[in-house]
Protein backbone atom coordinates (compact mmCIF):
# COMPACT_ATOMS: atom_id res chain seq x y z
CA UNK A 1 -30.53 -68.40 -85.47
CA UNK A 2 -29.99 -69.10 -89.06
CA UNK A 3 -31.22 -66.23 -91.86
CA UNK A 4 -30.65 -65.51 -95.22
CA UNK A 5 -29.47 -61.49 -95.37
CA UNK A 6 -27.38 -58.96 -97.08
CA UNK A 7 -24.77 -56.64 -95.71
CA UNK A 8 -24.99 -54.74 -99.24
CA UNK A 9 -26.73 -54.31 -102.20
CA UNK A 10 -26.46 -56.38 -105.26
CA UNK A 11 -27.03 -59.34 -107.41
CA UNK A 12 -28.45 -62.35 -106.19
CA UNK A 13 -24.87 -63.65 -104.88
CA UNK A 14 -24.89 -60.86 -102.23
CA UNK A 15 -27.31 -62.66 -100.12
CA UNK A 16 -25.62 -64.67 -97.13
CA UNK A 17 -26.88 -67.49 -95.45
CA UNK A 18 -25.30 -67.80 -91.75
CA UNK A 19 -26.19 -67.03 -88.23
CA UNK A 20 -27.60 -64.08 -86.45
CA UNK A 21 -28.88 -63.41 -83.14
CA UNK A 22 -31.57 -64.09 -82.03
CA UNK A 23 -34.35 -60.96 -81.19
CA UNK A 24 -36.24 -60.49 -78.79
CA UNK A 25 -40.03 -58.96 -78.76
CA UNK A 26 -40.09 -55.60 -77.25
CA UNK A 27 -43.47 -53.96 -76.24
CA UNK A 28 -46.42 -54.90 -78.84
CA UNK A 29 -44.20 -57.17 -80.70
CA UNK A 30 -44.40 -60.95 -81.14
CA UNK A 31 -41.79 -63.25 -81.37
CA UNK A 32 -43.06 -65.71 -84.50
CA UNK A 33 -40.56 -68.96 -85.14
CA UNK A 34 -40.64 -68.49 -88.97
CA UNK A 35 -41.95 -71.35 -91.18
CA UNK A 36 -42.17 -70.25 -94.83
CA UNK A 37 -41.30 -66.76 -96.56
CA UNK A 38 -42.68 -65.68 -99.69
CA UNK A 39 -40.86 -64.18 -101.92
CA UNK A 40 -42.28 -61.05 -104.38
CA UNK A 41 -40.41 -58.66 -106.77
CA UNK A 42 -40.24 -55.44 -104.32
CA UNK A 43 -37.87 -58.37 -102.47
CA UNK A 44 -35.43 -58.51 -105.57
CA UNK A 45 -35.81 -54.44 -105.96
CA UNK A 46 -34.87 -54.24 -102.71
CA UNK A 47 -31.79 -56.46 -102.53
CA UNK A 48 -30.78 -54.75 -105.78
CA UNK A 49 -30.99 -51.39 -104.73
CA UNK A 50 -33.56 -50.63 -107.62
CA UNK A 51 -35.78 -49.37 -104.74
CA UNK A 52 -33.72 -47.14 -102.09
CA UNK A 53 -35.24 -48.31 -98.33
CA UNK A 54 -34.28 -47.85 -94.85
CA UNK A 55 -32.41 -50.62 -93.72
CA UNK A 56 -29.75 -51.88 -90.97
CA UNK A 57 -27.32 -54.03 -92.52
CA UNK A 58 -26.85 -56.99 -91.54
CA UNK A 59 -30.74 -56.83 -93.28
CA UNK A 60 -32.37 -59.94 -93.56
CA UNK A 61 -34.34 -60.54 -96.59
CA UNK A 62 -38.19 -60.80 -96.93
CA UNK A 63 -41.34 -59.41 -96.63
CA UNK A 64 -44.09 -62.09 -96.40
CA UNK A 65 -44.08 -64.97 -93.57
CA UNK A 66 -46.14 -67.99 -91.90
CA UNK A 67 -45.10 -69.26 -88.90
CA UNK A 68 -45.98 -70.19 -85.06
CA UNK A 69 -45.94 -67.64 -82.16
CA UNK A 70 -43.65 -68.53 -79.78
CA UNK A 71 -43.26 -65.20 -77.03
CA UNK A 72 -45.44 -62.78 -76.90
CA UNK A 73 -44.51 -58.93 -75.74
CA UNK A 74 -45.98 -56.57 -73.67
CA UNK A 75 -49.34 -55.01 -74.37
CA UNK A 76 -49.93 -57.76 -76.71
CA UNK A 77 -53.26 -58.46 -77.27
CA UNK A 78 -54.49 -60.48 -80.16
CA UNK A 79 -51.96 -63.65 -80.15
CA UNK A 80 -51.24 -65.92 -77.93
CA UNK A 81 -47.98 -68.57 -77.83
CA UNK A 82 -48.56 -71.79 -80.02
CA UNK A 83 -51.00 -69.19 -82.58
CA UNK A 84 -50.40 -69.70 -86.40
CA UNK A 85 -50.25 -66.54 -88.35
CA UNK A 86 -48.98 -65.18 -91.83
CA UNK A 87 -48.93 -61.69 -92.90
CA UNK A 88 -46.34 -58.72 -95.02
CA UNK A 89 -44.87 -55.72 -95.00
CA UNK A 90 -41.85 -56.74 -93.30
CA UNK A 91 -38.41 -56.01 -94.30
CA UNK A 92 -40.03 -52.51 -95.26
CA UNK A 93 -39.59 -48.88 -94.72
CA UNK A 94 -36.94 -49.61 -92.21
CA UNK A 95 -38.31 -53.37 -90.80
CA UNK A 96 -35.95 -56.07 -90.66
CA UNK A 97 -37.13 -59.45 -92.93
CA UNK A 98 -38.42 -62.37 -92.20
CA UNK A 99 -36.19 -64.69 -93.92
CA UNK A 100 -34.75 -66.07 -90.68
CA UNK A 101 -35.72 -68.73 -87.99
CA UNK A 102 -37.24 -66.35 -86.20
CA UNK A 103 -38.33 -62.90 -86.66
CA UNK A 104 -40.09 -60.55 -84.10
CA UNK A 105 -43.13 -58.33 -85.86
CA UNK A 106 -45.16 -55.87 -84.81
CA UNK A 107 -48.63 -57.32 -83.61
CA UNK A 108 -51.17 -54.98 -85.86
CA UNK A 109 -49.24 -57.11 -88.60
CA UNK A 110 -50.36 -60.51 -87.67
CA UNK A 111 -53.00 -62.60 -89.04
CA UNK A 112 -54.80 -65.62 -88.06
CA UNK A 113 -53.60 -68.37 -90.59
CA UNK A 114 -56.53 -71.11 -91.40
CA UNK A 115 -56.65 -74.55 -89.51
CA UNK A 116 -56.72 -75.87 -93.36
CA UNK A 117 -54.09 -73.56 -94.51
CA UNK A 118 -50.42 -74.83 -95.01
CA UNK A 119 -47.32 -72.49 -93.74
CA UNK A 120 -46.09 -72.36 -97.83
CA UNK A 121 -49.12 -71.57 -99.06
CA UNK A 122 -49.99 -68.83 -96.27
CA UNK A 123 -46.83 -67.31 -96.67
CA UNK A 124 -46.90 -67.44 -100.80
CA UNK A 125 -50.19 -65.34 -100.68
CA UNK A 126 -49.95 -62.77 -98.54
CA UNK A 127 -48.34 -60.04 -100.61
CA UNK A 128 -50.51 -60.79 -103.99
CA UNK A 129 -53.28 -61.71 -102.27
CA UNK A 130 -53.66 -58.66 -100.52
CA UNK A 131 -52.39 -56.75 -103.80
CA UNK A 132 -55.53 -58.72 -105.40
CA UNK A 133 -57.97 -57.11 -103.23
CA UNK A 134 -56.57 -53.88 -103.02
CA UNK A 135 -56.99 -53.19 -106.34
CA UNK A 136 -60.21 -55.27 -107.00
CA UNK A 137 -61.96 -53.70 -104.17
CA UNK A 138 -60.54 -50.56 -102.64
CA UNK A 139 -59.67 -49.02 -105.94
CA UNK A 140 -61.07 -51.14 -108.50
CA UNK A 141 -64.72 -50.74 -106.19
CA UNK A 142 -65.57 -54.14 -108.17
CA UNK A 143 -69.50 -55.15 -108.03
CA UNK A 144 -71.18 -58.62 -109.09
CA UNK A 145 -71.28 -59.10 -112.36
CA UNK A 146 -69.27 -57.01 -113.55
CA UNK A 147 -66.17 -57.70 -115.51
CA UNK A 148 -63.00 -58.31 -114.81
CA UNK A 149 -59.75 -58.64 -117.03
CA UNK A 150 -56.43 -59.35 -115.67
CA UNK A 151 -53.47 -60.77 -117.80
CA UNK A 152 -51.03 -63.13 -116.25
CA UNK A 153 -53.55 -65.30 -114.64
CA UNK A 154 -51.63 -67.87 -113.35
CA UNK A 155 -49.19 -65.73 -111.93
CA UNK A 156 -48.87 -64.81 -108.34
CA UNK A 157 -51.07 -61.55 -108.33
CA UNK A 158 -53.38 -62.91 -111.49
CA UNK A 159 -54.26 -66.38 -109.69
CA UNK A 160 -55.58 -64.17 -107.01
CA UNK A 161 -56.95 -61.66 -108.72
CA UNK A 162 -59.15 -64.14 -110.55
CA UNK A 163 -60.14 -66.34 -107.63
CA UNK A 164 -61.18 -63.29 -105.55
CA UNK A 165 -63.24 -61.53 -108.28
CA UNK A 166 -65.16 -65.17 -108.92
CA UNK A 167 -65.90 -65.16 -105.14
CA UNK A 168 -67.22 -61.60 -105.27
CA UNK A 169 -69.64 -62.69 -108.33
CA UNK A 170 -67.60 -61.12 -111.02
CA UNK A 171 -66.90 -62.65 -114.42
CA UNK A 172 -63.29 -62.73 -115.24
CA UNK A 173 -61.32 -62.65 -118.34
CA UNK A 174 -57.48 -63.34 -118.55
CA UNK A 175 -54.63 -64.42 -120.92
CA UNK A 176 -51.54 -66.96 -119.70
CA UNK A 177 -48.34 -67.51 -122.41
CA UNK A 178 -49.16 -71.38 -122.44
CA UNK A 179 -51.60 -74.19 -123.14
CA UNK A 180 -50.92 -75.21 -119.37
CA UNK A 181 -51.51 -72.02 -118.05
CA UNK A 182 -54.61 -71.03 -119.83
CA UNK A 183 -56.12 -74.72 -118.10
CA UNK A 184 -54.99 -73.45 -114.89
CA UNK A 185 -56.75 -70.44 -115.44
CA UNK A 186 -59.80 -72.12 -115.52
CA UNK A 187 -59.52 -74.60 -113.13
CA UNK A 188 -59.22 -71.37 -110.83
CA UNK A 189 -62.48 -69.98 -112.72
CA UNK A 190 -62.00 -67.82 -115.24
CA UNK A 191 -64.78 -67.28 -117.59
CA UNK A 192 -62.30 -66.50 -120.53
CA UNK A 193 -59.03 -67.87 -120.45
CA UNK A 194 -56.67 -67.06 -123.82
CA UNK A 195 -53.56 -67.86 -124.89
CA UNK A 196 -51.83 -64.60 -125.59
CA UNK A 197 -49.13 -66.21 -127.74
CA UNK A 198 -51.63 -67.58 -129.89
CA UNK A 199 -54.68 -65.83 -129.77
CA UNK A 200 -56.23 -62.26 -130.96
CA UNK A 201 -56.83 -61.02 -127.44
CA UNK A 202 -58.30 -57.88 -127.81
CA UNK A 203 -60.82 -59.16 -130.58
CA UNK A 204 -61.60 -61.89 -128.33
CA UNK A 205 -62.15 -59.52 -125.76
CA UNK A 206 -64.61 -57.64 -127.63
CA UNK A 207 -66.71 -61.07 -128.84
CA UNK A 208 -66.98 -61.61 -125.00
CA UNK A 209 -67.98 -58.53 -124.05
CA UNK A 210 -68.90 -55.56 -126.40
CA UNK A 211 -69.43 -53.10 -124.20
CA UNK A 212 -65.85 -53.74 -122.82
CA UNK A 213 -64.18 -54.39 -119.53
CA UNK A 214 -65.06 -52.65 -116.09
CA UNK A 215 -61.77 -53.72 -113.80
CA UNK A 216 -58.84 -53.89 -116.06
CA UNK A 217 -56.55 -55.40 -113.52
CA UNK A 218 -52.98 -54.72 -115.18
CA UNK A 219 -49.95 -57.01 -113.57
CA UNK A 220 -47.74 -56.55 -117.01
CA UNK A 221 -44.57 -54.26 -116.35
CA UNK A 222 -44.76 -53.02 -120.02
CA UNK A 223 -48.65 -52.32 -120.31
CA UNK A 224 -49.90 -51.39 -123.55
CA UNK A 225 -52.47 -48.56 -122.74
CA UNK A 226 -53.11 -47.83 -126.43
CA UNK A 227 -54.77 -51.65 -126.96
CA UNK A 228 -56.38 -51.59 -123.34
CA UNK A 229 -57.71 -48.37 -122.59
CA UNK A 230 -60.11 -49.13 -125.88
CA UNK A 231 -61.56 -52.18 -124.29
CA UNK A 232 -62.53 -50.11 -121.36
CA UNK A 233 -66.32 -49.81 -120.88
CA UNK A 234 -68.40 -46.28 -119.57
CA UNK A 235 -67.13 -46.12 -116.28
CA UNK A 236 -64.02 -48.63 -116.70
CA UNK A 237 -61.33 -48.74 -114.05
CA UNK A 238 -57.91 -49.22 -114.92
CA UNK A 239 -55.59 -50.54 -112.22
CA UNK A 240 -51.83 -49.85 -112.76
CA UNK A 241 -49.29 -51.84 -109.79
CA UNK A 242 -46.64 -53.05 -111.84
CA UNK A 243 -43.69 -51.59 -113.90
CA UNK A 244 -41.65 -49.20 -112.38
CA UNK A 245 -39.16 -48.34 -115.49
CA UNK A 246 -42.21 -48.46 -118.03
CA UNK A 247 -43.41 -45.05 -119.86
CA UNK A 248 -46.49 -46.17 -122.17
CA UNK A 249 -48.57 -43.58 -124.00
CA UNK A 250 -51.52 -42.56 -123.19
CA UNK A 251 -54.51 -42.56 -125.89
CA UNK A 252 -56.95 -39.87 -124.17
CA UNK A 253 -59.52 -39.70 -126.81
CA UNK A 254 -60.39 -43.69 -126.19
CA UNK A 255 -60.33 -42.61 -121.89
CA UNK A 256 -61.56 -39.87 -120.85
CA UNK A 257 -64.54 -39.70 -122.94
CA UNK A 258 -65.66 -42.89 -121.49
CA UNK A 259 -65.40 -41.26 -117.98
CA UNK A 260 -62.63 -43.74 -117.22
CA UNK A 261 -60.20 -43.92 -114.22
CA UNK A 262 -56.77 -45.24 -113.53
CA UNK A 263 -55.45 -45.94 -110.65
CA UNK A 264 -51.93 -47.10 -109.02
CA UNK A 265 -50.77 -48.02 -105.95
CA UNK A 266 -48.35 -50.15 -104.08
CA UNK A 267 -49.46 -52.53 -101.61
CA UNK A 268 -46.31 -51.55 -99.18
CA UNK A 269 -48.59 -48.17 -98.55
CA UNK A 270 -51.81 -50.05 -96.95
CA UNK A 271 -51.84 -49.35 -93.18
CA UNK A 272 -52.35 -52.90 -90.99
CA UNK A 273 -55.85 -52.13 -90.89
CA UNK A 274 -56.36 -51.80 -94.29
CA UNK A 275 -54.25 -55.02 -94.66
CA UNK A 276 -56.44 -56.38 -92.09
CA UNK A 277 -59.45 -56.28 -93.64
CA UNK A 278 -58.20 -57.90 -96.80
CA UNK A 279 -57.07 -60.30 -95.11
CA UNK A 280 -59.85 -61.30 -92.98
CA UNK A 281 -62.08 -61.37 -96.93
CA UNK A 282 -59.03 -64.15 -97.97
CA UNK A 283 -58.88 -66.02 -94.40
CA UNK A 284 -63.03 -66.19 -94.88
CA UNK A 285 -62.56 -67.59 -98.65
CA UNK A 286 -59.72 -69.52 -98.09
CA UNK A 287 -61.90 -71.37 -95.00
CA UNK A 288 -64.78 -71.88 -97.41
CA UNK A 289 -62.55 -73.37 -100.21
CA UNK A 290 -63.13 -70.68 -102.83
CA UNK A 291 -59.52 -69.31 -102.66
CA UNK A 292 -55.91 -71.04 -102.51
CA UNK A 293 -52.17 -70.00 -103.61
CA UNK A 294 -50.43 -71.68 -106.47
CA UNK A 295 -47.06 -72.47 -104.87
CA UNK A 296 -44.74 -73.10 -108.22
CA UNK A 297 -41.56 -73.73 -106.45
CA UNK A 298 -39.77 -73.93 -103.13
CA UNK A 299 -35.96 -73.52 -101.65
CA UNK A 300 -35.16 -74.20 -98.35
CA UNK A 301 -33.60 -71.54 -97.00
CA UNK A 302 -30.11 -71.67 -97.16
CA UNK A 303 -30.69 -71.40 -101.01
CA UNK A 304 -31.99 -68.05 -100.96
CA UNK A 305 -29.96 -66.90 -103.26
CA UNK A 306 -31.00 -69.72 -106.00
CA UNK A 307 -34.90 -68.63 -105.15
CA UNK A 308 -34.31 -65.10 -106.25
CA UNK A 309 -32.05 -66.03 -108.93
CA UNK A 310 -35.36 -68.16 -109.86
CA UNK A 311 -37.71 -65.68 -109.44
CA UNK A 312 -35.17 -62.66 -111.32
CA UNK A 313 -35.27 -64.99 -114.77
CA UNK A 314 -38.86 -65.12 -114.56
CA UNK A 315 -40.41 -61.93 -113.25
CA UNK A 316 -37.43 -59.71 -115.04
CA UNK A 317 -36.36 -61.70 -118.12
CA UNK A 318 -39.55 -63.56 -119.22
CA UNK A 319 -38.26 -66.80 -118.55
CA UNK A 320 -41.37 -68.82 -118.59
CA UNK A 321 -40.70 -71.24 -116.37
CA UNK A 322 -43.06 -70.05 -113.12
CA UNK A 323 -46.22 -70.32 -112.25
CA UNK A 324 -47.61 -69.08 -108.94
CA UNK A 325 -45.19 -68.43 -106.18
CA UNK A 326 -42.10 -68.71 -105.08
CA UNK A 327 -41.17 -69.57 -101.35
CA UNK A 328 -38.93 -69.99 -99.45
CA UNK A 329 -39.29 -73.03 -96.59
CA UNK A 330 -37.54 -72.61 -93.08
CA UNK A 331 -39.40 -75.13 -90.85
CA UNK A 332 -42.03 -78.07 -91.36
CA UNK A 333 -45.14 -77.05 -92.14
């Protein structure tokens, strides 16, 4: 089979595109033929060596798939041959990727992809979309009409964040670096949409909303804490998932006053059930029409390497030039 994979660490050039064999499925795995792969930053820390996990080289790359079951192991239960399903977490704590024609995954992994739902877009939001709820829900314990303020909106993780809050009855604020971005913004329903380039943000915030913010959904790698944690309201919850290098200060007297909380986490820690249940929320929202992924650009797979090249300039060096996903196509979907 054809797959895109590493045999070390590096820069984008590292990544090979050639064949590999084939696997199999061994007991409670399913055999998927692989149809899109989205691609995330934990893929570029990963082929970097930024972040130090298990892997076998040759390692095929990716973590987040769509695609068509085509054998089905023992002790198998939940899938059948000729099922669609997407899902993440592969390529992981010691998983091969998906990035490859086929790729055999655990079945507690696997979720039912939408009759509606394209391959692309399936596989573009499984990582941020179950990021998105994660933090809105799990940690962020959002309630209806509360609000919720996430920069980056019409980013991977933002686009989701603010889509998923609207369906849960939220209001949502959020900022985007252009005038295109802030209309995308609220075409996908934000209540506030800025342009942090040109406008006051936090004053704009506090028109909106004087008693301040209740989710601050961060997604920035450099967060400013000492402008945010003042918009917090009584109560506000702070949710941290991005910037592994950054060390902001702290301002204490503006959080823990307010009985404020912040919380991080990475998505790669959610068990399948946990995953699960996100993902039967998007499946349920995506069916209903109130959530779908902003696909921004695709490579077929033999340019890989391009893709996270692509996605580097953007999501490292502020190139501008994205919004929504990247992915990665390996069949017709």
């Amino acid at each position: 089979m054809q797959a895109a994979y590493i045999e070390q660490t590096g820069p984008p050039e590292v990544i090979k595109f050639g064949d590999l064999p084939r696997p199999e499925p061994g007991p409670g795995q399913v055999q998927i033929r692989t149809q899109a792969v989205g691609l995330n930053p934990i893929d570029l820390y990963i082929r970097s060596g930024l972040v130090a996990m298990p892997m076998a080289f040759p390692y095929i790359i990716g973590c987040d798939f769509a695609g068509t079951v085509e054998k089905v192991g023992a002790d198998c239960t939940r899938f059948r041959v000729g099922d669609r399903v997407w899902g993440s977490n592969q390529g992981l704590l010691g998983r091969q990727g998906v990035a490859s024609e086929y790729a055999c995954i655990d079945e507690p992994w696997l979720n039912a992809t939408p009759a509606a739902l394209p391959d692309t877009e399936a596989a573009g939001m499984a990582l941020v979309g179950i990021t998105a709820h994660l933090g809105l829900f799990e940690f962020g314990r959002l309630q209806p009409d509360e609000l919720v303020y996430v920069p980056g909106g019409s980013g991977g993780v933002g686009s989701m964040v603010i889509q998923m809050a609207k369906a849960a009855g939220a209001r949502v604020a959020t900022s985007a670096g252009s005038p295109e971005k802030v209309e995308l913004c609220k075409k996908l329903g934000a209540d506030l949409a800025l342009n942090y380039k040109a406008d006051d943000v936090p004053g704009r915030l506090r028109e909106f909303s004087p008693d301040g913010v209740d989710v601050w959904y961060e997604t920035q790698r450099e967060p400013n804490l000492e402008v945010s944690v003042p918009l917090l309201r009584k109560h506000g919850r702070m949710i941290l998932m991005a910037g592994r290098t950054a060390r902001p200060q702290l301002p204490l007297g503006a959080f823990y006053p307010k009985n404020c909380a912040l919380f991080g986490f990475a998505m790669f820690n959610a068990t399948p059930e946990q995953q699960r249940r996100c993902a039967d929320d998007m499946n349920q929202w995506i069916t209903e029409g109130r959530l779908k992924t902003i696909v921004g650009r695709a490579f077929p797979l033999s340019a890989a390497a391009a893709a996270h090249r692509f996605l580097e300039e953007n999501t490292l060096k502020g190139a501008g030039t994205l919004s929504g996903k990247v992915v990665l196509t390996v069949g017709q979907s």
